[in-house]
Protein backbone atom coordinates (compact mmCIF):
# COMPACT_ATOMS: atom_id res chain seq x y z
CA UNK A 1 48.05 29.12 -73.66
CA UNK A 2 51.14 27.71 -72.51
CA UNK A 3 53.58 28.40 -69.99
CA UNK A 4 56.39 30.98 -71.42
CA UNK A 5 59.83 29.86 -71.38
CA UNK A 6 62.83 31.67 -72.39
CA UNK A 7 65.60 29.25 -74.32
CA UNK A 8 68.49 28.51 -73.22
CA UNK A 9 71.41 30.51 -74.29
CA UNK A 10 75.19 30.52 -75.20
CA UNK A 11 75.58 27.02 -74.28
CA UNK A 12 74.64 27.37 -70.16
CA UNK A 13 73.12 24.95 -68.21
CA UNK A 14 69.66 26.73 -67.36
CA UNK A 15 67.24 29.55 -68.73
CA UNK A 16 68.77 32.75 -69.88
CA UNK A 17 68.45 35.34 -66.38
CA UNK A 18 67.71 39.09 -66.84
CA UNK A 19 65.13 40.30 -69.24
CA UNK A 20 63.82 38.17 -72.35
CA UNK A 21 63.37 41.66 -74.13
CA UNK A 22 66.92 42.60 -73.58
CA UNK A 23 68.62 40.15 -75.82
CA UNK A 24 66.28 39.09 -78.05
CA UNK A 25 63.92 41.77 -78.28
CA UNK A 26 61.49 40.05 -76.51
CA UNK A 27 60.74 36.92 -78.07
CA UNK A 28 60.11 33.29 -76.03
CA UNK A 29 59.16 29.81 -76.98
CA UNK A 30 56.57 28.30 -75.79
CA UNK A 31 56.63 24.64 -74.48
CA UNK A 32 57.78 21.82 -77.02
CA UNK A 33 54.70 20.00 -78.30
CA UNK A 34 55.71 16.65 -80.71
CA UNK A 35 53.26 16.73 -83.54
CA UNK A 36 50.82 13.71 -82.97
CA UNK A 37 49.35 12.10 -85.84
CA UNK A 38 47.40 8.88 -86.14
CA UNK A 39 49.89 7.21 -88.84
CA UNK A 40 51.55 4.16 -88.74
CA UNK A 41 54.39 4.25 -91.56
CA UNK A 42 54.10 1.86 -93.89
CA UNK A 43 55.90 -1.44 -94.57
CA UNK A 44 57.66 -1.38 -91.38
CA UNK A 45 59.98 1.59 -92.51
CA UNK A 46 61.11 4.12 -89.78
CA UNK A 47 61.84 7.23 -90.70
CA UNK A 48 59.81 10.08 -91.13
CA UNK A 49 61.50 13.87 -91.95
CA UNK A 50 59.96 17.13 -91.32
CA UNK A 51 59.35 18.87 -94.84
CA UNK A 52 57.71 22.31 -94.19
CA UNK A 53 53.93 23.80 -93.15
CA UNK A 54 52.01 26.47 -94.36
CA UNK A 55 48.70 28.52 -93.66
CA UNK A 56 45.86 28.71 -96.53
CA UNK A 57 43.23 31.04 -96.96
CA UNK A 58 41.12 30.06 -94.10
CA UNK A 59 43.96 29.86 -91.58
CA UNK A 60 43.99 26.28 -91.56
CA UNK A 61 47.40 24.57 -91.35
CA UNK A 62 48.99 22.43 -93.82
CA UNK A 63 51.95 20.15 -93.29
CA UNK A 64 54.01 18.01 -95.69
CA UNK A 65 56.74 15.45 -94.84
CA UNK A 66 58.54 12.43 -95.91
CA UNK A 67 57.74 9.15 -94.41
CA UNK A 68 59.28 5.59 -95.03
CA UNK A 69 63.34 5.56 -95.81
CA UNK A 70 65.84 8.43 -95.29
CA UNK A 71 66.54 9.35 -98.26
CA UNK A 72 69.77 7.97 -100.48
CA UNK A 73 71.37 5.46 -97.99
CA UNK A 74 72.04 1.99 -98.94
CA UNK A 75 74.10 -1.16 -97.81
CA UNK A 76 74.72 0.23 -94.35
CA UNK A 77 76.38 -2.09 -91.77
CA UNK A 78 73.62 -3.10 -89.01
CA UNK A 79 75.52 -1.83 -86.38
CA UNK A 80 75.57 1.40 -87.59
CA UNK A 81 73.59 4.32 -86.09
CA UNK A 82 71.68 4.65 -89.97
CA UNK A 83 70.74 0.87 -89.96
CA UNK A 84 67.39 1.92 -89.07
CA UNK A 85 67.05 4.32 -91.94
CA UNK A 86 68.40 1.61 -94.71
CA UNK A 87 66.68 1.66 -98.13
CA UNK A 88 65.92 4.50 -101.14
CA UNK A 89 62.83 6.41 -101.36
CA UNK A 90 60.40 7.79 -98.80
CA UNK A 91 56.98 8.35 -100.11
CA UNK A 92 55.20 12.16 -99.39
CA UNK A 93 52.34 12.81 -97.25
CA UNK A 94 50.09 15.91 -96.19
CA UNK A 95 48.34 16.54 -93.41
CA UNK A 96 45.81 19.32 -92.11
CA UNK A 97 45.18 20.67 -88.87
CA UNK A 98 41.98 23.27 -88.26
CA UNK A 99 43.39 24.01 -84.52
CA UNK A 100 46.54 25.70 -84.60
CA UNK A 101 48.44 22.50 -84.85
CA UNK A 102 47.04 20.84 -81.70
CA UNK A 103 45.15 17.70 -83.79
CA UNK A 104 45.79 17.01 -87.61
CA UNK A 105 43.71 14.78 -89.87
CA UNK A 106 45.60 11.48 -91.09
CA UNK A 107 47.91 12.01 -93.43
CA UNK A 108 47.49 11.41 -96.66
CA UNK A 109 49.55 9.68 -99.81
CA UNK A 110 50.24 12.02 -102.48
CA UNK A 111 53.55 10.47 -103.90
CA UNK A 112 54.69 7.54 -104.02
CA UNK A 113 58.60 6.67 -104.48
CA UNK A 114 59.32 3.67 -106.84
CA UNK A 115 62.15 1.28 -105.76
CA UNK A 116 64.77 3.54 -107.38
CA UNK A 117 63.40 7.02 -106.48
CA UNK A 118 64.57 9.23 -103.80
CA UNK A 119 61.85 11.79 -103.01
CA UNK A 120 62.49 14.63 -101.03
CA UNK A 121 62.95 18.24 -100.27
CA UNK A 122 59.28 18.33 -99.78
CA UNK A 123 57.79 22.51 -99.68
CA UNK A 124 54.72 23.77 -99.54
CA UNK A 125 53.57 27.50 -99.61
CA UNK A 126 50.30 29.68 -100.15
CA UNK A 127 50.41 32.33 -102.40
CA UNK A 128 47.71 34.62 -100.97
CA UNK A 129 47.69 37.57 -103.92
CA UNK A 130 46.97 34.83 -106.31
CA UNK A 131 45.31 32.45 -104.42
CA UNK A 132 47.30 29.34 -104.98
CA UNK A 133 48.98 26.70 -103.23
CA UNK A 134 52.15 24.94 -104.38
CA UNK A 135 53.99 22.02 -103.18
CA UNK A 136 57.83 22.29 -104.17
CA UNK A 137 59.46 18.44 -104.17
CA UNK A 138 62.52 16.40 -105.85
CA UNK A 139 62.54 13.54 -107.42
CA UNK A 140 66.11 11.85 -108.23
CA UNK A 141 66.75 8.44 -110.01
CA UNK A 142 69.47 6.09 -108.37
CA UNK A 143 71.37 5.70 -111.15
CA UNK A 144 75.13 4.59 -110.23
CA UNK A 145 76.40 2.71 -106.74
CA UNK A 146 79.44 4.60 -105.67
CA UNK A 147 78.86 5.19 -102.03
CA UNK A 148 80.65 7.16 -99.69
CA UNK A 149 82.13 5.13 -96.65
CA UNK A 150 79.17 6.34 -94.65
CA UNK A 151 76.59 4.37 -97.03
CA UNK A 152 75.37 7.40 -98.69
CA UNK A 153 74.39 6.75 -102.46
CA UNK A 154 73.86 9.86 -103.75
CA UNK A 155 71.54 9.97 -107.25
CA UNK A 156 72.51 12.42 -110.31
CA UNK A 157 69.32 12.70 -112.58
CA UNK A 158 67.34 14.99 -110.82
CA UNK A 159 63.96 16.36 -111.45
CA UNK A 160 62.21 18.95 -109.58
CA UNK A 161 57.98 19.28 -109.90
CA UNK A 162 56.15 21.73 -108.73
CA UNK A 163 52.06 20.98 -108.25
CA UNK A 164 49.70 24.54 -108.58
CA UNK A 165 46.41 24.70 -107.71
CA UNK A 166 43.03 26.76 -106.14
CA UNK A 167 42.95 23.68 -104.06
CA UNK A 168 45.57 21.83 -102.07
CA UNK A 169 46.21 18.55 -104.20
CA UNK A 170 42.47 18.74 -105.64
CA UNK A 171 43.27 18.79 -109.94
CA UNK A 172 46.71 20.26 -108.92
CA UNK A 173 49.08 21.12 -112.12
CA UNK A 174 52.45 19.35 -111.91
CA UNK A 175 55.01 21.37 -113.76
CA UNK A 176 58.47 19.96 -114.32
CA UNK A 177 60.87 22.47 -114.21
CA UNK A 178 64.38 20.33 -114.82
CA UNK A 179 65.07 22.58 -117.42
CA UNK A 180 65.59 25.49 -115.32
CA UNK A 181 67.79 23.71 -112.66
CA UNK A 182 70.83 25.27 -111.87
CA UNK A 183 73.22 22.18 -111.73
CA UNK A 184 73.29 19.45 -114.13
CA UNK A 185 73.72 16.96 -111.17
CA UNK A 186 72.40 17.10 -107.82
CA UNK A 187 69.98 20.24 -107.17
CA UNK A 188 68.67 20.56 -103.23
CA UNK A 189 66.77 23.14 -101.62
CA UNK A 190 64.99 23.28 -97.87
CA UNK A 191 63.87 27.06 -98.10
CA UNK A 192 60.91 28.11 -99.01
CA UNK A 193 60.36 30.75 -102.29
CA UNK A 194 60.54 33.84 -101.26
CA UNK A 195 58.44 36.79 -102.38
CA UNK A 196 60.17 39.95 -103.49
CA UNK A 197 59.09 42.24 -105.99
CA UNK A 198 58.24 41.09 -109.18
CA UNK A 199 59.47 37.58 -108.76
CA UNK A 200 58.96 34.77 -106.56
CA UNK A 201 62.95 33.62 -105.59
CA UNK A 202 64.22 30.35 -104.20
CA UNK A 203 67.79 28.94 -103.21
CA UNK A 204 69.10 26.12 -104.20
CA UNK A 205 72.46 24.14 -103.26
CA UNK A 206 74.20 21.48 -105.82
CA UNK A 207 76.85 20.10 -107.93
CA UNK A 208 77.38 19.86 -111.61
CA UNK A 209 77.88 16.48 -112.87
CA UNK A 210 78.47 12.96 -110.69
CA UNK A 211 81.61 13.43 -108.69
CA UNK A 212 80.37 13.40 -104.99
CA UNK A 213 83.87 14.78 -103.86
CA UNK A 214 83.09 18.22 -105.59
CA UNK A 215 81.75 20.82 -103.07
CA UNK A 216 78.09 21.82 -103.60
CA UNK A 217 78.20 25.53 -104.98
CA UNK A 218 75.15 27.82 -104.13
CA UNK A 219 72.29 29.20 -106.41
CA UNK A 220 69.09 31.65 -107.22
CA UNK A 221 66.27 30.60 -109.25
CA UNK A 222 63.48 33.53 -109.69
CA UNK A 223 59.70 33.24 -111.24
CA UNK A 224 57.38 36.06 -112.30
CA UNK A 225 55.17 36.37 -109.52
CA UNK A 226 51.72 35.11 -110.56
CA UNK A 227 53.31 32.70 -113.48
CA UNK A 228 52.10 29.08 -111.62
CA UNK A 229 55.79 29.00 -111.13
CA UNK A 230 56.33 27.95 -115.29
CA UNK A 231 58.94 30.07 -115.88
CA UNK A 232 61.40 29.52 -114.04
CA UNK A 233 65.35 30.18 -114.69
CA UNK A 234 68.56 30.67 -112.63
CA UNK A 235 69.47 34.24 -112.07
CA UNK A 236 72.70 33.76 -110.38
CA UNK A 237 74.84 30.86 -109.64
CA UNK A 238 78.32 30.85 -107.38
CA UNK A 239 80.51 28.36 -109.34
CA UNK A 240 83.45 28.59 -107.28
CA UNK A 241 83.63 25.44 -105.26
CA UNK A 242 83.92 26.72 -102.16
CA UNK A 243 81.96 24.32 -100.22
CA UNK A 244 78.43 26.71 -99.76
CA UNK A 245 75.21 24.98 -99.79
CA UNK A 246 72.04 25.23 -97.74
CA UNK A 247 70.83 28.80 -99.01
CA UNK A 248 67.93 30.89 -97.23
CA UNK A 249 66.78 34.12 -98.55
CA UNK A 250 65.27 37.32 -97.03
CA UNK A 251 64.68 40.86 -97.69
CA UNK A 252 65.63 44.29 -95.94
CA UNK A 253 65.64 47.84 -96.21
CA UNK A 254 69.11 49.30 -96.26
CA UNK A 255 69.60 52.91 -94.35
CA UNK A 256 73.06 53.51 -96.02
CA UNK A 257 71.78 52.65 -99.79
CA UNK A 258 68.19 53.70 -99.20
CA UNK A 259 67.38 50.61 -101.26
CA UNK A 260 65.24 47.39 -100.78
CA UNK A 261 67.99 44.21 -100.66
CA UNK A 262 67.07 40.74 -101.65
CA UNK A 263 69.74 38.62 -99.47
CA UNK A 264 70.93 34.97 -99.33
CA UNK A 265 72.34 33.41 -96.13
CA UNK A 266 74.22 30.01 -97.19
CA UNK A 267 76.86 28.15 -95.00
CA UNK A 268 80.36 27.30 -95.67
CA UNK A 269 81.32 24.49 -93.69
CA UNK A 270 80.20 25.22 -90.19
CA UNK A 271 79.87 28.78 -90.17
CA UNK A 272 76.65 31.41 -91.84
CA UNK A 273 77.79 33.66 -95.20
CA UNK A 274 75.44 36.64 -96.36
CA UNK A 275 75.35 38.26 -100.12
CA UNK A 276 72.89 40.46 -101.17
CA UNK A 277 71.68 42.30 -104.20
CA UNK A 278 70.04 45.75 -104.96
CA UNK A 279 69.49 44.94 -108.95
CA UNK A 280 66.87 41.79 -109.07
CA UNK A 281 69.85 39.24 -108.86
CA UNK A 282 72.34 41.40 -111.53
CA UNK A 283 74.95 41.74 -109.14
CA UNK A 284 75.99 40.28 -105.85
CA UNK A 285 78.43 41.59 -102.91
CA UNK A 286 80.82 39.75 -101.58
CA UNK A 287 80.55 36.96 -99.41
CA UNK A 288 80.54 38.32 -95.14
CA UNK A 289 80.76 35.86 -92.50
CA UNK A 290 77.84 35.98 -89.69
CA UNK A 291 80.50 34.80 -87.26
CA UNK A 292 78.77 31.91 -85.78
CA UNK A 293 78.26 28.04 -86.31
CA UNK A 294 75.26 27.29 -87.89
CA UNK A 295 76.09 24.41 -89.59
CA UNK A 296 72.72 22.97 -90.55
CA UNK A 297 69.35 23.75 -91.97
CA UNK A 298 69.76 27.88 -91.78
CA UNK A 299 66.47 29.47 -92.20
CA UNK A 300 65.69 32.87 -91.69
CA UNK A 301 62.42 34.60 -91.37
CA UNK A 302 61.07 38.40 -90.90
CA UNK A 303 58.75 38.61 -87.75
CA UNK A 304 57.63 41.86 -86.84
CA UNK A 305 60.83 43.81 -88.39
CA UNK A 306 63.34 41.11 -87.02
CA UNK A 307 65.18 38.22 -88.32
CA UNK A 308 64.83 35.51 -86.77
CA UNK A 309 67.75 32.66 -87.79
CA UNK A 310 66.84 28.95 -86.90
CA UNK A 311 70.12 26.81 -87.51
CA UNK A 312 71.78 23.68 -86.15
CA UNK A 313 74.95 24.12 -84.90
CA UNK A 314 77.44 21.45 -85.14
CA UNK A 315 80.29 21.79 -82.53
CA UNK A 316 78.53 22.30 -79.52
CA UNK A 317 76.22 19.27 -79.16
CA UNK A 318 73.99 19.94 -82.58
CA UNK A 319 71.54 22.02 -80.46
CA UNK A 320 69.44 23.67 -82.46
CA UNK A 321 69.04 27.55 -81.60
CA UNK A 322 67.14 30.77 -82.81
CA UNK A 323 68.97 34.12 -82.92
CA UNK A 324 67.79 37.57 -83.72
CA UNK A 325 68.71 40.56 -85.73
CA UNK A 326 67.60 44.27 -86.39
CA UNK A 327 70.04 45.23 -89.02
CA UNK A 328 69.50 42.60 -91.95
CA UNK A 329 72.37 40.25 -90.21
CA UNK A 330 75.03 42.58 -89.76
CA UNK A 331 74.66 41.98 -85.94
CA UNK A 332 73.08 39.25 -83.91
CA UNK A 333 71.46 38.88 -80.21
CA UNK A 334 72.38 36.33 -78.15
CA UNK A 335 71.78 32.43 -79.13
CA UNK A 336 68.46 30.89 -78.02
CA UNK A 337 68.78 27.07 -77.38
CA UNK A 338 65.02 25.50 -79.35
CA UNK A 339 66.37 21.82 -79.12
CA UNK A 340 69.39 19.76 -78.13
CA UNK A 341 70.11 17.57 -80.70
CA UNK A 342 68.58 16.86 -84.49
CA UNK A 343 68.69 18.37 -87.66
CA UNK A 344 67.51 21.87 -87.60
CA UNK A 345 65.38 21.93 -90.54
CA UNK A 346 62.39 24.21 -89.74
CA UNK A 347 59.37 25.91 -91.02
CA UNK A 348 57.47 29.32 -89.94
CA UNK A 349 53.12 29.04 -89.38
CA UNK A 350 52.49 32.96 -89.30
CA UNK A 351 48.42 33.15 -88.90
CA UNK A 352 46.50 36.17 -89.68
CA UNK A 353 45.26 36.76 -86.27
CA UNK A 354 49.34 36.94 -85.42
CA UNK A 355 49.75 34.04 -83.77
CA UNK A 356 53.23 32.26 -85.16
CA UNK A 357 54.48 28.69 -84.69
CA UNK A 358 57.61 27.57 -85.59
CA UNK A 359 58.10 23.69 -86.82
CA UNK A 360 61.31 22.19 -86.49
CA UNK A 361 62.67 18.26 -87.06
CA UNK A 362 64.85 17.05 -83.37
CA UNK A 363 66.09 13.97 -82.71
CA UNK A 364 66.02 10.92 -85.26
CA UNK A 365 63.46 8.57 -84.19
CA UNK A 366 61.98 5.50 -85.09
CA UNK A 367 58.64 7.06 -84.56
CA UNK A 368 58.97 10.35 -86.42
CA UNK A 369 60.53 13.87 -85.13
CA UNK A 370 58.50 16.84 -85.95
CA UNK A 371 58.23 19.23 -82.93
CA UNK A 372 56.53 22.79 -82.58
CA UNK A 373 57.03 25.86 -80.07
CA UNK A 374 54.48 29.10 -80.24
CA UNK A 375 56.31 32.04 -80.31
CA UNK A 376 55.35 35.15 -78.42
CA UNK A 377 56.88 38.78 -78.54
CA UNK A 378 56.64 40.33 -74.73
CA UNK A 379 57.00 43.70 -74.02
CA UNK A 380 60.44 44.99 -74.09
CA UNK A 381 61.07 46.34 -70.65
CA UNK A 382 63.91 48.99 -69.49
């Protein structure tokens, strides 16, 4: 087991002092552990970017990510910190581990990106009521060359697949569900679906058409639970232009309504926004501020009654931090420092013996940057 170590918080130079349990009602981290896989990208590419894990039936632990290019950068000058990452594409790979993420089998090819494909948003989840798994990806075609000045090239056609199967890629289905996309442009998501009621829910950030200086507007796509994800269709979408995107989604129990609320956490420039709904996605509240940078990758996740928020922050060195709440995001606990630098985008291993760990991407590396920490709930003291 390793050593327990409580993050660092609010910015200060050294571990948090007093009791873990009374700010963040006791969680810690355990140690950072790089995931180490015997996998040489191929072609000389360099990038590799952390998609998300899941547990299957057997508590084994699956993994999906993009290696090869970053995704939708072109023509970048060489002295640029994203010469490394020049090119389209990045073909998607699994991987398995059978030990709680300590070794993992060598990944495997599942798609490969063409020379004018951009593959990514890469998700994988278990359904465990209907024993399925389903791996969530996009697929856009490069179709025009305007670039922003930071070599970006972003693709308009996009197509979203979603694989269903008993077995994990073993005479998976792919179903293409374009049709149901909320934006008839650029369609992203990070998050995986959530579960809530009768539906299966997932957020998704985008624009409408191929002007890259429109702000991304925020979405909610819904399935019937137990449908193989085939019939899927938008149940709300924020139009506005207001400059939301990257969209998480959770669930909560309100004491004032006495009602279950499904609720979506998207950001608005640097800082966390929270709407919820009562009526399956009918109606919406209005946007609250969280009242905190966290800038990139949001993800929230229930753990033993309390949200847990993993985000980037991006005026404060890019650290990237958990924080905790008890009252569906209304208030938060104090911030605890995971990494200091990187992306943010992470995913949530809960196994059925309770054990959780939580994946996150760090630093951008020409050898690959997915990172785990265990985390542990101690005994609130006092």
């Amino acid at each position: 087991m390793n050593n327990f170590v409580i993050a660092q918080q609010n910015g200060g130079n050294g571990t948090a002092g007093g009791s873990a349990g009374s700010v963040n009602n006791g969680f810690v981290f355990g140690k950072e552990i790089p995931i180490d896989m015997d996998f040489t990208i191929p072609d000389n590419r360099t990038h590799r970017s952390f998609g998300s894990v899941c547990v299957g039936r057997n508590d084994e632990l699956y993994i999906c990510f993009r290696a090869g290019y970053a995704h939708g950068i072109l023509n970048v000058d060489p002295s640029s910190p994203l010469a490394p990452y020049n090119g389209i594409g990045g073909d998607l790979y699994w991987s398995v581990s059978y030990d709680y993420g300590k070794s993992w089998a060598t990944p495997t090819l599942f798609i490969q990106a063409g020379e004018d494909r951009d593959l990514r948003d890469v998700i994988i989840w278990y359904d465990d009521i209907f024993d399925q798994y389903f791996v969530m990806y996009a697929d856009d075609d490069i179709v025009y060359t305007e670039s922003r000045p930071d070599g970006y090239v972003i693709g308009v056609e996009n197509t979203f697949h979603i694989l269903c199967g008993k077995n994990i890629f073993d005479n998976m289905s792919d179903l293409n569900i374009s049709s149901a996309l909320p934006f008839s442009g650029l369609n992203q998501t990070f998050c995986e679906p959530f579960r809530y009621g009768s539906y299966t829910y997932v957020g998704l950030y985008g624009r409408d058409g191929s002007d890259i200086s429109v702000t991304f507007d925020i979405a909610v796509m819904r399935a019937t639970v137990g449908s193989q994800g085939s019939n899927w269709n938008t149940v709300k979408k924020w139009s506005d232009h207001d400059g939301l995107n990257e969209i998480t989604l959770f669930s909560g129990y309100d004491e004032t309504s006495k009602k279950l609320r499904l609720y979506a956490l998207a950001r608005k420039g640097d800082e966390g926004f929270i709407t919820y709904t009562e009526d399956n996605g009918s109606t919406w509240s209005q946007k609250t501020g969280v009242g905190f940078d966290c800038a990139g990758g949001p993800k929230v996740y229930m753990i033993d009654g309390t949200l847990m928020l993993v985000a980037r922050e991006q005026n404060a060195g890019m650290n990237v931090f958990a924080i905790f709440s008890n009252d569906n995001g209304a208030t938060w606990s104090n911030r605890m420092e995971i990494a200091n630098c990187g992306p943010g985008y992470s995913s949530l291993a809960r196994f059925k013996n309770g054990r959780a760990l939580l994946f996150y991407s760090k630093e951008y590396t020409t050898t690959g940057h997915i990172y785990m920490r265990e985390l542990y709930k101690m005994p609130v003291l006092g």
